[in-house]
Protein backbone atom coordinates (compact mmCIF):
# COMPACT_ATOMS: atom_id res chain seq x y z
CA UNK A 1 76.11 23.59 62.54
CA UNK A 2 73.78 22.39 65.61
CA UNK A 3 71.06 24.56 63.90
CA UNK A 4 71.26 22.65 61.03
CA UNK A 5 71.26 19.06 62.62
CA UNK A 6 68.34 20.28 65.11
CA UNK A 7 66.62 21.38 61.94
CA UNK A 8 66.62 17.79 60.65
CA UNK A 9 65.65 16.41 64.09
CA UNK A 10 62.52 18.26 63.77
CA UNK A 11 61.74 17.60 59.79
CA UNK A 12 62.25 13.77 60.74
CA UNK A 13 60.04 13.66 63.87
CA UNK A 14 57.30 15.97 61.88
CA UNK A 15 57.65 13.25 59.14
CA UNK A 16 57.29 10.38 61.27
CA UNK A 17 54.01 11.47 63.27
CA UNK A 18 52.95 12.66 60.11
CA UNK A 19 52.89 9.25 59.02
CA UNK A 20 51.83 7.90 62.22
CA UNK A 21 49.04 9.88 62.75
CA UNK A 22 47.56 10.13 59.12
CA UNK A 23 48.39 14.09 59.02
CA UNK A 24 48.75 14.57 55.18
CA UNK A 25 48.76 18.76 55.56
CA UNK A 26 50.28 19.96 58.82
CA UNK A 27 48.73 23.29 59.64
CA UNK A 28 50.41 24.22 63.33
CA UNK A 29 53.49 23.14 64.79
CA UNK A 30 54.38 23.07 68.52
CA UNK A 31 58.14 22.65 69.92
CA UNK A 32 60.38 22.73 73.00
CA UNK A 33 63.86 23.41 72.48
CA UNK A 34 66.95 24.58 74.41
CA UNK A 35 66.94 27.98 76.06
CA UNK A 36 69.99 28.90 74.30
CA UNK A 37 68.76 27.67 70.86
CA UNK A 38 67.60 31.19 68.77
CA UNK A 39 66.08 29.14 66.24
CA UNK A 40 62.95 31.93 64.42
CA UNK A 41 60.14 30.54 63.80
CA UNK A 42 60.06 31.89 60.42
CA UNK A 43 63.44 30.31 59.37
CA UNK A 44 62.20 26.79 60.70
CA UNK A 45 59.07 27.14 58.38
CA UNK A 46 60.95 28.24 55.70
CA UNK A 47 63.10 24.77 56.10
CA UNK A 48 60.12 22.80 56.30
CA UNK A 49 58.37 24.43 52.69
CA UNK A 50 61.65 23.86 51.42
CA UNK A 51 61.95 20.06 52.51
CA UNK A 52 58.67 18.98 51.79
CA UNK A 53 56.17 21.47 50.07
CA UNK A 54 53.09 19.27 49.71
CA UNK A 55 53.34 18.43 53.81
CA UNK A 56 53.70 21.83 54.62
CA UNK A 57 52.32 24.07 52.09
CA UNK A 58 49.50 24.97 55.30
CA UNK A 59 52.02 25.63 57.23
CA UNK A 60 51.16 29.16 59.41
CA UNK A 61 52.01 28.86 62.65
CA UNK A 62 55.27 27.33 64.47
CA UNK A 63 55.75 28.27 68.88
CA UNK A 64 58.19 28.05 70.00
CA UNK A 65 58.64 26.83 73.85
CA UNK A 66 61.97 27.49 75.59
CA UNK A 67 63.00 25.18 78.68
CA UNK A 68 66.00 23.75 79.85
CA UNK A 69 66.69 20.57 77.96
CA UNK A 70 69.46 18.97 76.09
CA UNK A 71 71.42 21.83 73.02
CA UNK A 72 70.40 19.37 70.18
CA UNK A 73 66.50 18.51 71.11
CA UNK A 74 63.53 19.41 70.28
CA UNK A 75 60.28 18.29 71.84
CA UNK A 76 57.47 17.94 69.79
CA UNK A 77 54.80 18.62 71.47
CA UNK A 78 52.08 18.96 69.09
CA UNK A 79 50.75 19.16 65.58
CA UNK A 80 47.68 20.33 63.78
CA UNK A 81 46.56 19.26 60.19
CA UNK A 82 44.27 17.48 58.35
């Protein structure tokens, strides 16, 4: 269930600095979360495609950063696109 809701937390902040920062293909995805989250990298991009092809149809690369931080965050720390 938190995987899920942390999942959204992520597609709706990648949404929003998509918008804010003109980013109409997002290429590379950087992220902080919990040290006890096991959230793959490969499962989270598979969300994304699923949510919102045309955004991230470039998608190839998502890292993963684990620190001690809240169980249902997730620290953007960067994207790449064009």
């Amino acid at each position: 269930m938190d995987t899920n809701i942390l999942y959204e937390k992520i597609y709706n902040g990648l949404l929003k600095m998509s918008k804010e920062y003109s980013v109409e293909k997002v290429e590379e995805i950087y992220i902080v979360l919990n040290i006890d989250k096991d959230i793959k990298e490969k499962d989270l991009m598979r969300y994304l495609k699923s949510k919102n092809a045309s955004l991230f149809q470039d998608l190839e690369k998502i890292e993963i950063t684990k620190e001690e931080i809240e169980m249902i965050t997730a620290i953007i720390t960067n994207i790449k696109g064009r």
